[in-house]
C-alpha atoms as a PDB file:
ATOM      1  CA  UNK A   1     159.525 -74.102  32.137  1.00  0.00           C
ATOM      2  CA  UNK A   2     161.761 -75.427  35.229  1.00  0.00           C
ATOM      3  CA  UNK A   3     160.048 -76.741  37.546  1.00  0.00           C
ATOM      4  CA  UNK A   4     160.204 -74.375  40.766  1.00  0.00           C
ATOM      5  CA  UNK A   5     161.762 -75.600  44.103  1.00  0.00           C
ATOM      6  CA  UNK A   6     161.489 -74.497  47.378  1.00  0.00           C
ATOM      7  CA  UNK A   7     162.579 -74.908  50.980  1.00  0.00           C
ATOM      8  CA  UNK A   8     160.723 -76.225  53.797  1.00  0.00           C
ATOM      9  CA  UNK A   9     163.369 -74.484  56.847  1.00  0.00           C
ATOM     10  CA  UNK A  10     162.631 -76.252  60.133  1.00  0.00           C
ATOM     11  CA  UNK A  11     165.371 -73.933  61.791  1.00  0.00           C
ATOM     12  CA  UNK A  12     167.791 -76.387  62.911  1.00  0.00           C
ATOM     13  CA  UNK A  13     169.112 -75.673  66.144  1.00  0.00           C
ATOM     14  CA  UNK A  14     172.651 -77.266  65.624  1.00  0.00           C
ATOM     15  CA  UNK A  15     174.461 -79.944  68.516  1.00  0.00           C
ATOM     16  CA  UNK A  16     175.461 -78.215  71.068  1.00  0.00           C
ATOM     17  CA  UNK A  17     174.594 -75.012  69.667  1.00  0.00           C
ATOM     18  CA  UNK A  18     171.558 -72.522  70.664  1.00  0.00           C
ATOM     19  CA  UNK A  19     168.007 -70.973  68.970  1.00  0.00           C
ATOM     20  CA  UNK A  20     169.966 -67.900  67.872  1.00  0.00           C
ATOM     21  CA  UNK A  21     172.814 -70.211  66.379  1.00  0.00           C
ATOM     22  CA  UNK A  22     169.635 -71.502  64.215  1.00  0.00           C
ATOM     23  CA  UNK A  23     168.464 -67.780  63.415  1.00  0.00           C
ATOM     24  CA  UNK A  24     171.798 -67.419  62.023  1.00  0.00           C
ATOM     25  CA  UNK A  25     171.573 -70.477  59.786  1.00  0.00           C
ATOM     26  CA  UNK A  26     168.120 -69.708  58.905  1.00  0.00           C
ATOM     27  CA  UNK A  27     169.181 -66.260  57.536  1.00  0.00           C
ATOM     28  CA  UNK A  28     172.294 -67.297  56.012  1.00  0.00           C
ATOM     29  CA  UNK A  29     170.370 -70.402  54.064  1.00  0.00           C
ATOM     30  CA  UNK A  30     167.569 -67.667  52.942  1.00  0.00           C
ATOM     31  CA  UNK A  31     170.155 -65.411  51.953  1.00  0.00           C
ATOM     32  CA  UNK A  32     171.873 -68.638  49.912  1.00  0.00           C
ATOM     33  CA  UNK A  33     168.749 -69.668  48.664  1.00  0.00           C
ATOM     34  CA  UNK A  34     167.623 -66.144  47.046  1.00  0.00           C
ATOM     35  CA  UNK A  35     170.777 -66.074  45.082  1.00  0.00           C
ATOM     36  CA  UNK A  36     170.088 -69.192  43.562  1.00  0.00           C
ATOM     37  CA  UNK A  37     167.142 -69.213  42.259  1.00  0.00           C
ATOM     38  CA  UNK A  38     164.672 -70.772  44.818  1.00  0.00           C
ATOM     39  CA  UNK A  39     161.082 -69.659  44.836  1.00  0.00           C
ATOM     40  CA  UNK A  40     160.634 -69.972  48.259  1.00  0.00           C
ATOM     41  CA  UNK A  41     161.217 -70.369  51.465  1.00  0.00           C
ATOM     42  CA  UNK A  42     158.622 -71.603  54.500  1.00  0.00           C
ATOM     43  CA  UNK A  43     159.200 -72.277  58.290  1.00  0.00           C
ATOM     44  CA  UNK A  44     157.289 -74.658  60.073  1.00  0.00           C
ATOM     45  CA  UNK A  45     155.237 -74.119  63.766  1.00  0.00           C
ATOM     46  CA  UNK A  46     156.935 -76.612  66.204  1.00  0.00           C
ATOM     47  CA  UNK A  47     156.214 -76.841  69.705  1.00  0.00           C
ATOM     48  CA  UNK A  48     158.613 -78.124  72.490  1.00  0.00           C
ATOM     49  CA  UNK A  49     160.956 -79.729  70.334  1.00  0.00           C
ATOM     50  CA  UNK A  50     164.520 -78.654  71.119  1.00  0.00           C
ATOM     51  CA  UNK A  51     166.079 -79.045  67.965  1.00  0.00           C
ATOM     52  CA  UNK A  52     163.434 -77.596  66.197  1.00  0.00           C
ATOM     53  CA  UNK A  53     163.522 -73.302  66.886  1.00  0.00           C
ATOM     54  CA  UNK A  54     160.877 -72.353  64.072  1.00  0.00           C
ATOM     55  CA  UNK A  55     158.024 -72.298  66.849  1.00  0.00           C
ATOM     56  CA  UNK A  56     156.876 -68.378  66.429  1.00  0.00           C
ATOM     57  CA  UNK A  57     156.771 -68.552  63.197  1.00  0.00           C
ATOM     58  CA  UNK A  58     155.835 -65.139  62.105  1.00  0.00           C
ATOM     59  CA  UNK A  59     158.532 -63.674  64.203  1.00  0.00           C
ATOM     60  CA  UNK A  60     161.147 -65.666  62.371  1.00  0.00           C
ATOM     61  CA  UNK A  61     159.187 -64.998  59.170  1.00  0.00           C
ATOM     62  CA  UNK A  62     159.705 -60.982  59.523  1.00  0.00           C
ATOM     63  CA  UNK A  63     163.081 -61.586  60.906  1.00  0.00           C
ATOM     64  CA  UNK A  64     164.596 -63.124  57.844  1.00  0.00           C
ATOM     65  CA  UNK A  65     162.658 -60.461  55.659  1.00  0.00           C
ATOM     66  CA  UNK A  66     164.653 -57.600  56.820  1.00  0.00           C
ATOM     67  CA  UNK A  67     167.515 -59.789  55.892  1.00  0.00           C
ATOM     68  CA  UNK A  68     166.640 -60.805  52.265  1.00  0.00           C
ATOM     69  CA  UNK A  69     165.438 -58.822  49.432  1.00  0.00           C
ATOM     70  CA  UNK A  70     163.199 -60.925  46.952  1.00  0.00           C
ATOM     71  CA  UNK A  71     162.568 -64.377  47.867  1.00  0.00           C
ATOM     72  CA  UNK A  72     158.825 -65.486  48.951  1.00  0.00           C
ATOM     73  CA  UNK A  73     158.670 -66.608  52.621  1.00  0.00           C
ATOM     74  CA  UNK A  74     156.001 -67.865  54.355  1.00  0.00           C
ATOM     75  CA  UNK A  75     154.363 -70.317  56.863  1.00  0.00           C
ATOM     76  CA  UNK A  76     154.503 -73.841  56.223  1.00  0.00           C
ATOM     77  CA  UNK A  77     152.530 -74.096  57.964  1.00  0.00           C
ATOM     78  CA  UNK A  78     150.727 -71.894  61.216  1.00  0.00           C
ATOM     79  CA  UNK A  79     149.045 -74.773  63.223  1.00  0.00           C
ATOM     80  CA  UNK A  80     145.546 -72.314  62.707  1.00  0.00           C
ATOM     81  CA  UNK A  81     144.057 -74.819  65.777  1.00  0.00           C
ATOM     82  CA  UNK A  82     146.667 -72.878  68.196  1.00  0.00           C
ATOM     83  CA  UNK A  83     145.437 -69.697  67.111  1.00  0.00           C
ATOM     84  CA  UNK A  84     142.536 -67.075  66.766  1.00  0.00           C
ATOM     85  CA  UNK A  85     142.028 -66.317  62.827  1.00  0.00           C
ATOM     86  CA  UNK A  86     142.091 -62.651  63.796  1.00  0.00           C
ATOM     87  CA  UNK A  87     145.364 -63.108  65.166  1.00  0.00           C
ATOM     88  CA  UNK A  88     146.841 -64.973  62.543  1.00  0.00           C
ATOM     89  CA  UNK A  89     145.697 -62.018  60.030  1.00  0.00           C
ATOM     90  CA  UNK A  90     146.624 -59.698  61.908  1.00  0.00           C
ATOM     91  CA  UNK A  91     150.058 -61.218  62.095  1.00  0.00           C
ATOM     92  CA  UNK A  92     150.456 -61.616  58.265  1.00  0.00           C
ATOM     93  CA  UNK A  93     148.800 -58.785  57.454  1.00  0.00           C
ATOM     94  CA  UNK A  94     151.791 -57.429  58.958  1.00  0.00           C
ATOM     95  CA  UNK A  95     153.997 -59.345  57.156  1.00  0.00           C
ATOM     96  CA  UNK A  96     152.584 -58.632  53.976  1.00  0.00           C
ATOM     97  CA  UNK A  97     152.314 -55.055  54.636  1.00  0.00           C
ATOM     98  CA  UNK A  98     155.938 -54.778  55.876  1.00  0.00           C
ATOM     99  CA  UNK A  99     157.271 -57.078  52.205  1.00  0.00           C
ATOM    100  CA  UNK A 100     154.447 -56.527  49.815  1.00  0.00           C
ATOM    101  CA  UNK A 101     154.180 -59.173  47.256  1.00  0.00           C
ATOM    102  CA  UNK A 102     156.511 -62.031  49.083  1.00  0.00           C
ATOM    103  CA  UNK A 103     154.538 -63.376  51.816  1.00  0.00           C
ATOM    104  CA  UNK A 104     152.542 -66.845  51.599  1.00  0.00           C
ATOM    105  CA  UNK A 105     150.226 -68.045  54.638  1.00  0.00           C
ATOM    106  CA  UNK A 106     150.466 -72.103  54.482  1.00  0.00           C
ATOM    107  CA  UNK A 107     147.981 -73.546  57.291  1.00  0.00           C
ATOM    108  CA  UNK A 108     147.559 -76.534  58.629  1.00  0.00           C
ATOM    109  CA  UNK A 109     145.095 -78.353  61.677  1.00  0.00           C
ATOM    110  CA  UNK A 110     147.330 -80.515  63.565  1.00  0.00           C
ATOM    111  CA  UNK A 111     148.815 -78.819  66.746  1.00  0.00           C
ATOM    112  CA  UNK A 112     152.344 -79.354  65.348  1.00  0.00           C
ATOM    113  CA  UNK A 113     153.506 -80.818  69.278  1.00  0.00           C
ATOM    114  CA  UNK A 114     152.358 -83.683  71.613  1.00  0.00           C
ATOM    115  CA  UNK A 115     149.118 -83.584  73.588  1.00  0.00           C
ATOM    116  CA  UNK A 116     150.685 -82.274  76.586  1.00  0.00           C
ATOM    117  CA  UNK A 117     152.153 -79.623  74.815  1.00  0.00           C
ATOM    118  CA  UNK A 118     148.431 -78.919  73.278  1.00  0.00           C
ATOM    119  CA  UNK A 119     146.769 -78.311  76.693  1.00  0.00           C
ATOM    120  CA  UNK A 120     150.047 -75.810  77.771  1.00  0.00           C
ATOM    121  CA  UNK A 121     149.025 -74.098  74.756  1.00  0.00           C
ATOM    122  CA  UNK A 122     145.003 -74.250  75.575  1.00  0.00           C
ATOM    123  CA  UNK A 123     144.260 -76.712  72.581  1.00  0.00           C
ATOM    124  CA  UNK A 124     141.316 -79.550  73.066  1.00  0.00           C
ATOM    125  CA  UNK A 125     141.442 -82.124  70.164  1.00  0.00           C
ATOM    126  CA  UNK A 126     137.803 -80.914  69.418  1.00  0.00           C
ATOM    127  CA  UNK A 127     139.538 -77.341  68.405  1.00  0.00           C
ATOM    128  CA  UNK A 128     140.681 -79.107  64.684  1.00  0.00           C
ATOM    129  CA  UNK A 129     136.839 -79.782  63.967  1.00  0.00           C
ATOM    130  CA  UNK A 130     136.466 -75.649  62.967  1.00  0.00           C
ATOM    131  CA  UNK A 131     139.514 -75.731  60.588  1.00  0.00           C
ATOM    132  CA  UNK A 132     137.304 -75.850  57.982  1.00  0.00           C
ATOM    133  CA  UNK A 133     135.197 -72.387  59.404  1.00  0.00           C
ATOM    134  CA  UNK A 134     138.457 -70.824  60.664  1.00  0.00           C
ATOM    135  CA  UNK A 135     140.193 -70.859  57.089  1.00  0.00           C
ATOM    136  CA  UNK A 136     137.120 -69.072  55.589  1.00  0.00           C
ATOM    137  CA  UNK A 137     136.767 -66.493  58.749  1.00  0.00           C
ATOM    138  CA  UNK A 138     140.892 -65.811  57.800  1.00  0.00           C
ATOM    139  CA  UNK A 139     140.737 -65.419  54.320  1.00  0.00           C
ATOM    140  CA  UNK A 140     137.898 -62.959  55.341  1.00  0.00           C
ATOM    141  CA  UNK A 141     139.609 -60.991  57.491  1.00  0.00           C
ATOM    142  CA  UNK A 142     142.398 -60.850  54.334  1.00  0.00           C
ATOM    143  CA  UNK A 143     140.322 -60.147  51.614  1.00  0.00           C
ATOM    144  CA  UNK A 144     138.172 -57.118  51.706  1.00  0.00           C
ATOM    145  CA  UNK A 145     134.990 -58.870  52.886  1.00  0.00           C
ATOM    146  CA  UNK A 146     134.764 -59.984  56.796  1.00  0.00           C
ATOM    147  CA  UNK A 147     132.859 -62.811  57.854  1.00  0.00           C
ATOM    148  CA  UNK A 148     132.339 -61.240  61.830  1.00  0.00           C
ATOM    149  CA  UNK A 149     130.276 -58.199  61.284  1.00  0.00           C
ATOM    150  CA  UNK A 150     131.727 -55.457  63.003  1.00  0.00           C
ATOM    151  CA  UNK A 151     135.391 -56.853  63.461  1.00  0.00           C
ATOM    152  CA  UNK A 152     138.220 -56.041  60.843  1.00  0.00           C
ATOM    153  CA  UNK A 153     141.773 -57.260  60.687  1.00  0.00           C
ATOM    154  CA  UNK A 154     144.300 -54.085  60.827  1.00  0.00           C
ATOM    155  CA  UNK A 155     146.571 -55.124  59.102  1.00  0.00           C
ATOM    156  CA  UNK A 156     145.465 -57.593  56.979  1.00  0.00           C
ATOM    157  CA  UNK A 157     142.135 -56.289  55.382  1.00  0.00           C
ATOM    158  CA  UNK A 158     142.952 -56.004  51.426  1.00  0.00           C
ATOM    159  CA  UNK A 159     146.413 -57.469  51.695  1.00  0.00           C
ATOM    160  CA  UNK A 160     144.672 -61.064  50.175  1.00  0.00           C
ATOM    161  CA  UNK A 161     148.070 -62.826  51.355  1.00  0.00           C
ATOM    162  CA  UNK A 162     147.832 -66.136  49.607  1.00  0.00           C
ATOM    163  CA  UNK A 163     146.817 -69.019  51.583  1.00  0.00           C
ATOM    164  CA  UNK A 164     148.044 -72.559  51.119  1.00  0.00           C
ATOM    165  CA  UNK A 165     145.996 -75.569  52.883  1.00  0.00           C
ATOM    166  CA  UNK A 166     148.468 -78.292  54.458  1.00  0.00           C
ATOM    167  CA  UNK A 167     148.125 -81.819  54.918  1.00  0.00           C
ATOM    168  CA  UNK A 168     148.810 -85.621  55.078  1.00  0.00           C
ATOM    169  CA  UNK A 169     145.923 -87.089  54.323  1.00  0.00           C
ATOM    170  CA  UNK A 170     142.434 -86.855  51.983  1.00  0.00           C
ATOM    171  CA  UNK A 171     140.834 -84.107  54.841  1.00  0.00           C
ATOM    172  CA  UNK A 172     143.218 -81.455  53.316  1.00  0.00           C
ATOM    173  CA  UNK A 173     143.158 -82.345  50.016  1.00  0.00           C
ATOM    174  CA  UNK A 174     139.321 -82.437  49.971  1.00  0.00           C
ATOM    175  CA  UNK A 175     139.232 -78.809  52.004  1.00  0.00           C
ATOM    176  CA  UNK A 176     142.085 -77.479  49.351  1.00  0.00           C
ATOM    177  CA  UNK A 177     139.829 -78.403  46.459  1.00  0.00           C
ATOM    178  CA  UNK A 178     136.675 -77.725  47.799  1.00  0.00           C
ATOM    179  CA  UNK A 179     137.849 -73.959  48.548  1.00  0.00           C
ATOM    180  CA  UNK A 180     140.070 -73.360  45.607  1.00  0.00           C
ATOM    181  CA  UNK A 181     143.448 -72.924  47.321  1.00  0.00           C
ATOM    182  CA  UNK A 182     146.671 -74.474  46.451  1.00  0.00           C
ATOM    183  CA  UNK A 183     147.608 -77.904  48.075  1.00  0.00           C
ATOM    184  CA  UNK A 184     150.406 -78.271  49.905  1.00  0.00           C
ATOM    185  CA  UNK A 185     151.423 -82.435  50.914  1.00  0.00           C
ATOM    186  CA  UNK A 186     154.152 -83.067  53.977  1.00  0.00           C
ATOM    187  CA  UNK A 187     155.278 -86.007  51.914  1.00  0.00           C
ATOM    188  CA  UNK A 188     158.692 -85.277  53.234  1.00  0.00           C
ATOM    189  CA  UNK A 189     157.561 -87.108  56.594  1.00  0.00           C
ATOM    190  CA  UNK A 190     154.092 -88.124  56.099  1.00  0.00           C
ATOM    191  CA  UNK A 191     154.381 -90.222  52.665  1.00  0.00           C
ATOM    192  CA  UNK A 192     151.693 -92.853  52.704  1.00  0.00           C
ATOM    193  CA  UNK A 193     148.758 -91.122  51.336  1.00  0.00           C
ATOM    194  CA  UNK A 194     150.874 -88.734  48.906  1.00  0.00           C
ATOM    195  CA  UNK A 195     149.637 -89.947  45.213  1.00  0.00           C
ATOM    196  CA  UNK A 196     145.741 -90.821  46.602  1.00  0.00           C
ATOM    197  CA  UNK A 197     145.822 -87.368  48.257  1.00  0.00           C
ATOM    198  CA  UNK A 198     146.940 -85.634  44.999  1.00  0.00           C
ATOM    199  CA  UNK A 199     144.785 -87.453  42.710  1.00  0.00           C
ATOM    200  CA  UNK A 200     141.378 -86.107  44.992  1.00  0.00           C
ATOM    201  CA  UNK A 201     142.539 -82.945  45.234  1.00  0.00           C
ATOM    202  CA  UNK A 202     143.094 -82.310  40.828  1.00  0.00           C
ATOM    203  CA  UNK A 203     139.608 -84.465  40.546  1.00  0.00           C
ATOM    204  CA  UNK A 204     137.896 -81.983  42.995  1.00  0.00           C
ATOM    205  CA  UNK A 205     139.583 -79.009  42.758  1.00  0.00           C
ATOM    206  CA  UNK A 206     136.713 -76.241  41.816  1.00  0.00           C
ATOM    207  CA  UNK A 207     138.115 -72.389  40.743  1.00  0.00           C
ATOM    208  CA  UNK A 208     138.186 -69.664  43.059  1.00  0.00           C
ATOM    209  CA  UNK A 209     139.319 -65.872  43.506  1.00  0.00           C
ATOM    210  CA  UNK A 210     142.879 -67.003  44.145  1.00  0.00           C
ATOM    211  CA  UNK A 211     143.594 -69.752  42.183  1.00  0.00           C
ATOM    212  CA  UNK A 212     142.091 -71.039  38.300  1.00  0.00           C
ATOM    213  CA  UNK A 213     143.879 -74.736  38.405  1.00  0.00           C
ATOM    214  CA  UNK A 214     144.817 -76.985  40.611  1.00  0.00           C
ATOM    215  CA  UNK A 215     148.492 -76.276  42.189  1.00  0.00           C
ATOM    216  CA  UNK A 216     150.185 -79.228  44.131  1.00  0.00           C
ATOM    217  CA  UNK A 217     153.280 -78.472  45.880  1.00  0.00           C
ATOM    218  CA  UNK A 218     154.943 -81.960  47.821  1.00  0.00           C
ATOM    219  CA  UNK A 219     157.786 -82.339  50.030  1.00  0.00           C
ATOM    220  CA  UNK A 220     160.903 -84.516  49.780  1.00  0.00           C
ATOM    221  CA  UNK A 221     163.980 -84.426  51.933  1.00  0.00           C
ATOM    222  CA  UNK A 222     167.513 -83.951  50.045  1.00  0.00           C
ATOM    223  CA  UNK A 223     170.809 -84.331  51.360  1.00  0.00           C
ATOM    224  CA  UNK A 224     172.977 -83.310  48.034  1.00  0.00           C
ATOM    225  CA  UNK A 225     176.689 -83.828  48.710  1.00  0.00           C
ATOM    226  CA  UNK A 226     179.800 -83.861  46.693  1.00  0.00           C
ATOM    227  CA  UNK A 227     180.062 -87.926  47.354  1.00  0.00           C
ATOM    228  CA  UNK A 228     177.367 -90.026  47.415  1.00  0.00           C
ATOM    229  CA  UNK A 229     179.249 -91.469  50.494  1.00  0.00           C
ATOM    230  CA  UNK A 230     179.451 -88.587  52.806  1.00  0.00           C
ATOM    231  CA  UNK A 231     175.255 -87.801  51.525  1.00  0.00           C
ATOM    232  CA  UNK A 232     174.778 -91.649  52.643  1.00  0.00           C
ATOM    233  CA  UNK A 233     176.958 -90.956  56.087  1.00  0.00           C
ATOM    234  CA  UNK A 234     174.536 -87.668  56.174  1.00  0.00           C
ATOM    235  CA  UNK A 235     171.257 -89.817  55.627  1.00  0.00           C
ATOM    236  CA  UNK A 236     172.220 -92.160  58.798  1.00  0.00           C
ATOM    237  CA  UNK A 237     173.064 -89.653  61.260  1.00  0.00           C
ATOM    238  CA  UNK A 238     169.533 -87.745  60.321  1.00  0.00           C
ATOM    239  CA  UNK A 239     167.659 -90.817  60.640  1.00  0.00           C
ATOM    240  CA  UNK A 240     169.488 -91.925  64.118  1.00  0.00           C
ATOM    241  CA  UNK A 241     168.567 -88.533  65.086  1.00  0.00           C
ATOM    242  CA  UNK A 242     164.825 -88.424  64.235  1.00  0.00           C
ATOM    243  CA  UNK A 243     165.058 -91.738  66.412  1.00  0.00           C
ATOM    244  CA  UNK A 244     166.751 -90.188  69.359  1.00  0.00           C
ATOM    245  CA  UNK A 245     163.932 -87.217  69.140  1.00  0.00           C
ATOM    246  CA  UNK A 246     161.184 -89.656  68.712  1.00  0.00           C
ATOM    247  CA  UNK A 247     161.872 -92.517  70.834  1.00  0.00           C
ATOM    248  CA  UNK A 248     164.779 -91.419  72.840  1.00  0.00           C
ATOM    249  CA  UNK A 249     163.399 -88.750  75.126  1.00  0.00           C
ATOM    250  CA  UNK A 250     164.397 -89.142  78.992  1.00  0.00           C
ATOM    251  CA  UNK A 251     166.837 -91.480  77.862  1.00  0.00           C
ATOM    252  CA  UNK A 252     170.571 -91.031  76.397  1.00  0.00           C
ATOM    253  CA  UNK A 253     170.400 -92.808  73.186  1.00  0.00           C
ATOM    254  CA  UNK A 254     174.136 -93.365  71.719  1.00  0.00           C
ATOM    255  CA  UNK A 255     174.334 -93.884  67.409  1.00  0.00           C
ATOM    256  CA  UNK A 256     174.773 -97.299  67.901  1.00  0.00           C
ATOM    257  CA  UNK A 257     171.681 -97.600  70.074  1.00  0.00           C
ATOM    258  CA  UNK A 258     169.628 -95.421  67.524  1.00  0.00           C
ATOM    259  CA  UNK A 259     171.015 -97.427  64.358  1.00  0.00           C
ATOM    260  CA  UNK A 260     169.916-100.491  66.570  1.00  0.00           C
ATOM    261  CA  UNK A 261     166.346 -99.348  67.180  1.00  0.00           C
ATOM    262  CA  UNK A 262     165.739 -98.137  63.474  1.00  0.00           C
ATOM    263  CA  UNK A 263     167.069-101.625  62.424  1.00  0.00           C
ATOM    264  CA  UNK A 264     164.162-103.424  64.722  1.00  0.00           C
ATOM    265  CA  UNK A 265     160.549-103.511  64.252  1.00  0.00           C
ATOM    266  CA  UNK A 266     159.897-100.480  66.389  1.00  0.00           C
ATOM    267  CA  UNK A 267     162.256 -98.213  63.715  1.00  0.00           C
ATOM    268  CA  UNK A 268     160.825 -99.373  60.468  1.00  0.00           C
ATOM    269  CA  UNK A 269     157.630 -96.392  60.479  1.00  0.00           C
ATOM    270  CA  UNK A 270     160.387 -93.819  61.802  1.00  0.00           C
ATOM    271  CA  UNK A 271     162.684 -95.182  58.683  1.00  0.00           C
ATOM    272  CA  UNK A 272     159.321 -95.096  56.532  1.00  0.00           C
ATOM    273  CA  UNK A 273     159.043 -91.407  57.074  1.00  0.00           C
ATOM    274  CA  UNK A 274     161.901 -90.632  54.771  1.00  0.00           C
ATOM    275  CA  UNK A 275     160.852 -92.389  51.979  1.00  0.00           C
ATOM    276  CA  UNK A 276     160.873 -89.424  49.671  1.00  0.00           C
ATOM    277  CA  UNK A 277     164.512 -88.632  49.786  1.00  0.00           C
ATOM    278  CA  UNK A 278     166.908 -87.573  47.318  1.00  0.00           C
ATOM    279  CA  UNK A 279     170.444 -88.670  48.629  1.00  0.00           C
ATOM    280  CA  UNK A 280     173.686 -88.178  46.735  1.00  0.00           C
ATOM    281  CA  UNK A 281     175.543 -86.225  44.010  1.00  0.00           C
ATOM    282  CA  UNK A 282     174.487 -84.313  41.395  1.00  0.00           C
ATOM    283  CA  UNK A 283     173.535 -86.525  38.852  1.00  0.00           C
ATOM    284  CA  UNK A 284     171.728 -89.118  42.212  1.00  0.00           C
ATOM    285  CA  UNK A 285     169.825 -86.221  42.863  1.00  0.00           C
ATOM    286  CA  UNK A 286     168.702 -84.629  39.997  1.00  0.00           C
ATOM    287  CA  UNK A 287     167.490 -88.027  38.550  1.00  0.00           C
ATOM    288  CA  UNK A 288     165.441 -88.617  41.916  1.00  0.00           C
ATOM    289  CA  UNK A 289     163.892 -84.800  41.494  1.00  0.00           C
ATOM    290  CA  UNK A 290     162.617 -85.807  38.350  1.00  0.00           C
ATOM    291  CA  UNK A 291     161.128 -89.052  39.693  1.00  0.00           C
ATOM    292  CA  UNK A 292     159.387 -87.517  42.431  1.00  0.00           C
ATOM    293  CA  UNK A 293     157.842 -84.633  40.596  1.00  0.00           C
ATOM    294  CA  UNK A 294     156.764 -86.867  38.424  1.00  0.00           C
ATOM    295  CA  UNK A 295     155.049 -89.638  40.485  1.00  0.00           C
ATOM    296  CA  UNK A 296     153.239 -86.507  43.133  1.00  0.00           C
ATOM    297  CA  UNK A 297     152.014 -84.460  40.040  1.00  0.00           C
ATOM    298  CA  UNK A 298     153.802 -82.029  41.823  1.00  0.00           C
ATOM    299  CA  UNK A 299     153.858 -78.006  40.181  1.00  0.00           C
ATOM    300  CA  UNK A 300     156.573 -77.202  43.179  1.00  0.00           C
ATOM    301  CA  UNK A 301     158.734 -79.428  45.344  1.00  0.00           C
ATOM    302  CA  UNK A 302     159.318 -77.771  48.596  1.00  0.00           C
ATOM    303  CA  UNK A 303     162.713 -79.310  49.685  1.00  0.00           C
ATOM    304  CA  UNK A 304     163.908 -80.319  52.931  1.00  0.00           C
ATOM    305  CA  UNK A 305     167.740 -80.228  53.660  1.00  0.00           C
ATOM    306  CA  UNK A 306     168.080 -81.818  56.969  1.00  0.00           C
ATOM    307  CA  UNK A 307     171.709 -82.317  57.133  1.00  0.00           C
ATOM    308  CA  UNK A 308     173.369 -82.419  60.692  1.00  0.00           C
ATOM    309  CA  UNK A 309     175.404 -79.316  59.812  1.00  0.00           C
ATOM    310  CA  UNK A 310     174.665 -75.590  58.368  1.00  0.00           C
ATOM    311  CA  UNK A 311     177.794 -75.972  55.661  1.00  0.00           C
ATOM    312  CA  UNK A 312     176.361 -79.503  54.618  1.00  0.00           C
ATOM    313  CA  UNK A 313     172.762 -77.830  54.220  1.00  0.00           C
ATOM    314  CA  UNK A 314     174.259 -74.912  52.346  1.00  0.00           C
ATOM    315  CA  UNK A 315     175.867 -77.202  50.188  1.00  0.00           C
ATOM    316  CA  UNK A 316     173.190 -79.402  49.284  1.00  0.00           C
ATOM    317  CA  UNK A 317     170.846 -76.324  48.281  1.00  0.00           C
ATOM    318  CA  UNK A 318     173.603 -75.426  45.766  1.00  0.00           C
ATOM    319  CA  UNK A 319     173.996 -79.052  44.633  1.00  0.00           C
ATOM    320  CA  UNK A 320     170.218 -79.223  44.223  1.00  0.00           C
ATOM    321  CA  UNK A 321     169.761 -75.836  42.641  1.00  0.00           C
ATOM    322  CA  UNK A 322     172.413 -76.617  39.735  1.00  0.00           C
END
C-alpha cells in the first residue's frame, strides 16, 4: 500500500500580497491537492505572525470545505491552551456536521505565538499544565459521553471527530499513547527529538475507542522543482526568510544580511530547523521520501511546501505526488 501524504498549509501570505491573497492560495492548493491524490490537508493556529494567515483556524477550515469536495481537512493543530474545550467542540462539531466524514481535530499545548502575544490572548504559561484534562473534557463533549454534568456540546455531541495529539517532544508522545490517539510529530521544524519521540509513543501506545495501533504521522518540508537548481535557489530564500521572521523583526534585514546571519553561530538552530527537507527533482525527492518515512516509522508524512511563491508550491505538490 502507498504510503499516504499529506499537507501541513500554513497559509502563506505572499510578498507584498494580503490574507485574502493567501485564502486564495490556500483554496487553490486544496483544490490541487484533492485531485491528486493527497489524504489530507491541515492548517496550523498562528498568532501575530504576518506571513502566516492560518490564525482562525476553523474559519479557514470551513472556508476551504465549501470549496473542495473529498479531501480530509483539519487542524494541525488548535493551540487547545488558547481555548475553552467547549468551544473548540463546538467549533468542529460544526465542521464535522457541515462535511461529515472529512474533518480531523489535531491539538496541540503550545500557544503557537510569543509570550506577549499569549497574555493579548489571556494565556498564563500555567494554562498548558491542563492539556492533559482538557483533551479528555473535548473528546467528551465529541463522543456521546460528557465529562461536565449538565453541559453538552451542540454541535459536536456524537460527531466523535477524530482527534490527533501534536508535539515536539516525549510530553506528547507519552499523552498520545497513554490515551490511544494518533501521534502527530512537527519534525518539519522541531526535529531533534523525532526518532526518541516515536519510539515512546509505539512502546506505550495502549488501544482505545478510536484507534487499535499505533499511527505516527511526521512532518518534513519539500520544495520539489523541475531543477534541482531552482529547488536549491527555493531552499535559500525560505531559510533567509525564516531568519528575517525570527531574528529580523524591527529591523530591515536584506538577503545578504539574512544569508550572513544563518552562516554565523546565531543561524545554525534556525538552519537546524529544516533538517527534514526534501529538496530537488523528482527522482531527489522521492528517494528522500523514502528515507524519511523510513527513519520516523512514519504511517503518513504530512508535507510542508514552503516555497516563496503559490505556482512553485503548486508545483512541488505535483512533483511530490507523482
Amino acid at each position: 500500500m502507498p504510503l499516504p501524504l499529506s499537507i501541513l498549509d500554513l497559509a502563506f501570505v505572499p510578498a507584498g500580497g494580503t490574507a485574502r491573497d493567501a485564502f486564495v492560495g490556500s483554496v487553490a492548493l486544496a483544490r490541487r491537492a484533492e485531485e491528486l491524490g493527497y489524504r489530507r490537508i491541515w492548517y496550523a493556529e498562528h498568532h501575530n505572525i504576518p506571513t502566516i494567515a492560518s490564525s482562525a483556524t476553523s474559519v479557514l477550515i470551513a472556508h476551504v470545505a465549501a470549496h473542495t469536495k473529498s479531501i480530509r481537512l483539519g487542524a494541525g493543530g488548535i493551540m487547545l491552551p488558547n481555548h475553552a474545550p467547549l468551544v473548540i467542540a463546538e467549533q468542529f462539531g460544526t465542521l464535522e456536521t457541515l462535511h461529515p466524514g472529512r474533518i480531523d481535530l489535531g491539538l496541540g499545548r503550545a500557544p503557537g505565538t510569543d509570550p506577549v502575544t499569549s497574555r493579548a490572548l489571556r494565556i498564563t504559561p500555567s494554562d498548558a499544565d491542563a492539556f492533559p484534562t482538557d483533551v479528555l473534557e473535548l473528546q467528551g463533549y465529541l463522543g456521546l459521553q460528557t465529562r461536565v454534568p449538565g453541559v453538552e456540546a451542540t454541535p459536536g455531541k456524537g460527531t466523535h471527530v477524530p482527534l490527533y495529539i501534536l508535539g515536539s517532544s516525549l510530553f506528547g508522545a507519552q499523552l498520545a499513547a497513554r490515551l490511544g490517539l494518533p501521534y502527530a510529530f512537527a519534525s518539519h521544524f522541531a526535529p531533534n527529538a523525532l526518532e526518541e519521540a516515536v519510539d515512546v509513543y509505539r512502546r506505550d501506545f495502549r488501544p482505545s475507542q478510536q484507534l487499535e495501533a499505533p499511527y505516527v504521522i511526521a512532518g518534513m518540508n519539500v520544495l520539489a522543482a523541475d531543477t534541482r537548481a531552482d529547488a536549491e535557489a527555493q531552499f535559500r530564500q525560505v531559510k533567509r526568510s525564516r531568519v528575517k521572521l525570527l531574528l529580523g523583526r524591527g529591523l530591515d534585514l536584506t538577503d545578504d544580511d539574512a544569508q550572513a546571519i544563518l552562516e554565523s553561530p546565531a543561524g545554525q538552530s534556525i538552519d537546524a530547523m529544516t533538517r527534514y527537507s526534501a529538496v530537488g527533482g523528482e527522482s531527489d525527492v522521492k528517494a528522500y521520501l523514502e528515507r524519511f518515512a523510513k527513519l520516523a516509522r512514519a504511517d503518513e508524512v504530512m508535507t510542508v511546501h514552503p516555497a516563496p511563491t503559490l505556482a512553485a508550491r503548486l508545483r512541488s505538490v505535483e512533483i511530490l505526488a507523482a
